[in-house]
Protein backbone atom coordinates (compact mmCIF):
# COMPACT_ATOMS: atom_id res chain seq x y z
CA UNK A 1 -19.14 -24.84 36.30
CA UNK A 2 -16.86 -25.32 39.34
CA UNK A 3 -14.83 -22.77 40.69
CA UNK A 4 -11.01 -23.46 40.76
CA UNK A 5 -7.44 -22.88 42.31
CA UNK A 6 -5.34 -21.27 40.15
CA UNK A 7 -3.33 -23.74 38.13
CA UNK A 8 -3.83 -26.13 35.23
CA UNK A 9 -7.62 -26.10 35.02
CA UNK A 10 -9.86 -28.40 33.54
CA UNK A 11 -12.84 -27.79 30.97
CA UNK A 12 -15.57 -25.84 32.62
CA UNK A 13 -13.49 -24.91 35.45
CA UNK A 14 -13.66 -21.07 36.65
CA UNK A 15 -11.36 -18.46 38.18
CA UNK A 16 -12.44 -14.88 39.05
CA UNK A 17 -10.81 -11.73 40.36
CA UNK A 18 -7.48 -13.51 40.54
CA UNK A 19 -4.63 -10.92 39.82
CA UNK A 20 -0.91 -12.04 38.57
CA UNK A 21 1.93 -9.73 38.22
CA UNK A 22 5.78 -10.63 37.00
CA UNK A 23 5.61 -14.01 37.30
CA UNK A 24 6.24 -17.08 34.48
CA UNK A 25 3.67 -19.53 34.02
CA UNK A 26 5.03 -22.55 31.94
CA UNK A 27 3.23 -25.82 31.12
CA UNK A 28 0.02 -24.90 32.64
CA UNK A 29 -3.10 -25.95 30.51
CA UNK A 30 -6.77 -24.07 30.77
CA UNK A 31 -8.20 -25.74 28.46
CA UNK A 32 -11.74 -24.91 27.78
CA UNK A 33 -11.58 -23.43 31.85
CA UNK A 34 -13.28 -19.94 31.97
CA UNK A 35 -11.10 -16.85 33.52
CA UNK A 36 -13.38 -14.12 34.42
CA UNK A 37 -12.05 -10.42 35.89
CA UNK A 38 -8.39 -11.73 36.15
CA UNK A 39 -5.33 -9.68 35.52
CA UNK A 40 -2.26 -10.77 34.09
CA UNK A 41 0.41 -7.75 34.45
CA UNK A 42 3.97 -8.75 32.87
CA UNK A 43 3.84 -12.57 32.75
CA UNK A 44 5.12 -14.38 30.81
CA UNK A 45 3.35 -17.96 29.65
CA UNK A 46 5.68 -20.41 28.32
CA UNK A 47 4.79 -23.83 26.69
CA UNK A 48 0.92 -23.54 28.45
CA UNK A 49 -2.33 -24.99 26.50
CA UNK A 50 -5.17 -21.89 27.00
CA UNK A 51 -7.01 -23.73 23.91
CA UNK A 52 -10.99 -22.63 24.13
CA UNK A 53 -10.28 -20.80 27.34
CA UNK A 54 -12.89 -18.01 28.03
CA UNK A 55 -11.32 -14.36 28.68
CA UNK A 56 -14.82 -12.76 30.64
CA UNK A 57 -13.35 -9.13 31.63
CA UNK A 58 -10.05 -10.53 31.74
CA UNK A 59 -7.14 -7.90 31.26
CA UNK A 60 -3.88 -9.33 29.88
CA UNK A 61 -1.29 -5.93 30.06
CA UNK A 62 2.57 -6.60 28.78
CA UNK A 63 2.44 -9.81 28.36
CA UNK A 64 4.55 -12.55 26.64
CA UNK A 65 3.27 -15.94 25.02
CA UNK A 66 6.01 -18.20 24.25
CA UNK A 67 5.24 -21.71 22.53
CA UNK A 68 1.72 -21.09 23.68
CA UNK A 69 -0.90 -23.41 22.32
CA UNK A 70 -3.95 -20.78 22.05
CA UNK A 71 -6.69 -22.61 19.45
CA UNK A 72 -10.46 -20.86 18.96
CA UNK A 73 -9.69 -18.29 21.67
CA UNK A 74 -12.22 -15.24 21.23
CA UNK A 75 -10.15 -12.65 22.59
CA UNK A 76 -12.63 -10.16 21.90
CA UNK A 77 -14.68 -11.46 25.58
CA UNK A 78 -12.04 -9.65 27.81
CA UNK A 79 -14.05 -6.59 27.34
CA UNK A 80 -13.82 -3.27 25.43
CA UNK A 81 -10.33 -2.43 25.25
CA UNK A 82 -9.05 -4.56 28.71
CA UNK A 83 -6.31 -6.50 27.13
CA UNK A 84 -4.83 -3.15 25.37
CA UNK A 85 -3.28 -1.40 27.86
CA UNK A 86 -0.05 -2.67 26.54
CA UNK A 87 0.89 -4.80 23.31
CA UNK A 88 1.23 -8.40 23.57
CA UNK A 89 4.04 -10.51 22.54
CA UNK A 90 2.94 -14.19 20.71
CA UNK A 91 6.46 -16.13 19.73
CA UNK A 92 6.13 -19.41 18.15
CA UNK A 93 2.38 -19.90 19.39
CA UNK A 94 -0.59 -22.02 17.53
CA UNK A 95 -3.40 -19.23 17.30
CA UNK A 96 -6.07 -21.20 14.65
CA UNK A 97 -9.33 -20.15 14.86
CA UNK A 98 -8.73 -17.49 17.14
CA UNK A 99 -10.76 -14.05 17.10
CA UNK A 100 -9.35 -10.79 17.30
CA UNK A 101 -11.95 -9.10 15.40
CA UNK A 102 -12.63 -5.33 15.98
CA UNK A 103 -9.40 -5.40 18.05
CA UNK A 104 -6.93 -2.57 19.09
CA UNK A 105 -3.74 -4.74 18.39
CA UNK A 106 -1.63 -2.02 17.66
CA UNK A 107 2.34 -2.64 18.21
CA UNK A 108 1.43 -6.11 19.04
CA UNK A 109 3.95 -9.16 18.05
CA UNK A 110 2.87 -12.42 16.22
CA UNK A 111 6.39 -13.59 15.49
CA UNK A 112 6.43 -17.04 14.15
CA UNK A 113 2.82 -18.10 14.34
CA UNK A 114 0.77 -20.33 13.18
CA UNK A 115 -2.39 -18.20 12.54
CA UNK A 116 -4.59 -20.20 10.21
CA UNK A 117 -8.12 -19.25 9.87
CA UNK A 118 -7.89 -16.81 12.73
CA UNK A 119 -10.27 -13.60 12.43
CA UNK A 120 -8.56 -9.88 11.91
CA UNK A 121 -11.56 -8.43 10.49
CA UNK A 122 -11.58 -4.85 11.15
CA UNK A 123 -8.69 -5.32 13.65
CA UNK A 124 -5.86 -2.56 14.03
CA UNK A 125 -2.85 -3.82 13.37
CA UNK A 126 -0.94 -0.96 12.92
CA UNK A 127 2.95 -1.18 13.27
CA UNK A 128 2.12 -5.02 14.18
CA UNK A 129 4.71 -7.55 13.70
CA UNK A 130 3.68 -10.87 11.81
CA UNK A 131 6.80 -11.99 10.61
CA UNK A 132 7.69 -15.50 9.78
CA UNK A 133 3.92 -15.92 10.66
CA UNK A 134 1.29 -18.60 8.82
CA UNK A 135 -1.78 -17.15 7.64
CA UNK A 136 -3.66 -19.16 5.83
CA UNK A 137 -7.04 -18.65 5.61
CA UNK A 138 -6.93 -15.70 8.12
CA UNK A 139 -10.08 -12.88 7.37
CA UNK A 140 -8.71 -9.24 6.40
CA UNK A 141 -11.48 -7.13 5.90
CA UNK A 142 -11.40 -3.32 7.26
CA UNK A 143 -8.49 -4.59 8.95
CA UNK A 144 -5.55 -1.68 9.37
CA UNK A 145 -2.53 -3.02 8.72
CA UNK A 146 -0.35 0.39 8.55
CA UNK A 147 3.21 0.15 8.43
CA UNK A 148 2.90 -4.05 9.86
CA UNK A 149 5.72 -5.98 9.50
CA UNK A 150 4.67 -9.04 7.18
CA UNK A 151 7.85 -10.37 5.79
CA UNK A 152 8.32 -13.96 5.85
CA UNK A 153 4.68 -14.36 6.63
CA UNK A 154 3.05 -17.48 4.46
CA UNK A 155 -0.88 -17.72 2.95
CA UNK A 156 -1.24 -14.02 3.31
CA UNK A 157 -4.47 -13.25 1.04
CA UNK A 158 -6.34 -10.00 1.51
CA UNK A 159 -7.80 -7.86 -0.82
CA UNK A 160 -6.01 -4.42 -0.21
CA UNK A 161 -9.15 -2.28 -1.84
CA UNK A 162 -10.93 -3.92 1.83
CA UNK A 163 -7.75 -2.99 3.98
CA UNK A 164 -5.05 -0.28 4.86
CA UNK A 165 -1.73 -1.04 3.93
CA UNK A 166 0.24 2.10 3.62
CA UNK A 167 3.88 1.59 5.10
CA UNK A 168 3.07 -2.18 5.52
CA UNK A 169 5.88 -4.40 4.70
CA UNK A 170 5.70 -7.31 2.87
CA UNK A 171 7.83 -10.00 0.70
CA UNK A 172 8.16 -10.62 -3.15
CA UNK A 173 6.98 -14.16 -2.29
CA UNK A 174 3.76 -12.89 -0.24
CA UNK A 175 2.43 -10.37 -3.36
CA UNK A 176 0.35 -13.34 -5.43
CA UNK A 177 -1.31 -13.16 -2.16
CA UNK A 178 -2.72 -9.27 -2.53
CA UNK A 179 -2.57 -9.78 -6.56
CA UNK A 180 -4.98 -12.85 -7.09
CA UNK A 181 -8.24 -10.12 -6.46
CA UNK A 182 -7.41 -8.52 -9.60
CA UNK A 183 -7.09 -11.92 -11.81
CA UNK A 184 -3.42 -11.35 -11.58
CA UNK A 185 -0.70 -14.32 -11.25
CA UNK A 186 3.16 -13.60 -10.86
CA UNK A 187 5.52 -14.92 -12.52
């Protein structure tokens, strides 16, 4: 791998120990580039293609992703509890295949996303917002979905015996979703 400015980077590219604070990044694309021990304090990333980009030790704190293409992203690389310090904002992003798996996503906004086949299992998404959100084919198991915001949301399947729902909010039109465990069909 090469080591890069920071920029658009291409695939295999690397940037380390860069720090960014209050400033908006639009258009850039990171694709498959590798940011390791960066921090990203209060930006916001508009319109920018961070498909398959590695997070090594990367911190991401109050952060906003606007129109963000973001596919197969393992989130869970930037290190125990780095990217947590405050929640993160996704509006009208593509997250497929990404993993958030054994994440502290608490408070965190998915607003309009397309979140197909991305991984929540035993994530903590309590008081989460995934409103107007896709779903489909995205893994609930353990995951904590306390008093989430899911209205609007589309493919939502879980089994709630596997996952906490208490509080969790949730539309007529997502319940064959939660029902189809127990050989149930509305309507």
């Amino acid at each position: 791998m090469t080591e890069a400015a920071f920029g658009s980077l291409g695939p295999g590219e690397v940037v380390r120990g860069r720090e960014v604070v209050g400033e908006e990044l639009s258009g850039l694309t990171w694709e498959g580039a590798s940011l390791v021990g960066c921090t990203f304090e209060e930006v916001t990333f508009t319109g920018c293609n961070l498909s398959m980009t590695k997070l090594t030790d990367t911190r991401f704190v109050d952060c906003t992703f606007v129109g963000c293409k973001m596919l197969a992203v393992n989130w869970t690389a930037t290190g125990a509890g780095s990217m947590l310090a405050q929640p993160l904002r996704f509006e009208r992003c593509r997250l497929d295949g990404t993993t958030f798996a054994g994440l502290d996503l608490t408070g965190f906004v998915f607003r309009d996303c397309q979140l197909t086949d991305v991984d929540l299992t035993e994530a903590d998404l309590r008081r989460a917002d995934l409103g107007g959100s896709d779903l489909s084919g995205a893994r609930f198991f353990e995951t904590d979905l306390r008093e989430a915001d899911l209205r609007g949301t589309r493919g939502l399947a879980l089994d709630p015996r596997q996952n906490r729902l208490k509080g969790a909010r949730i539309d007529l039109d997502a319940t064959p979703g939660l029902l189809e465990v127990f050989g149930l069909t509305v309507g």
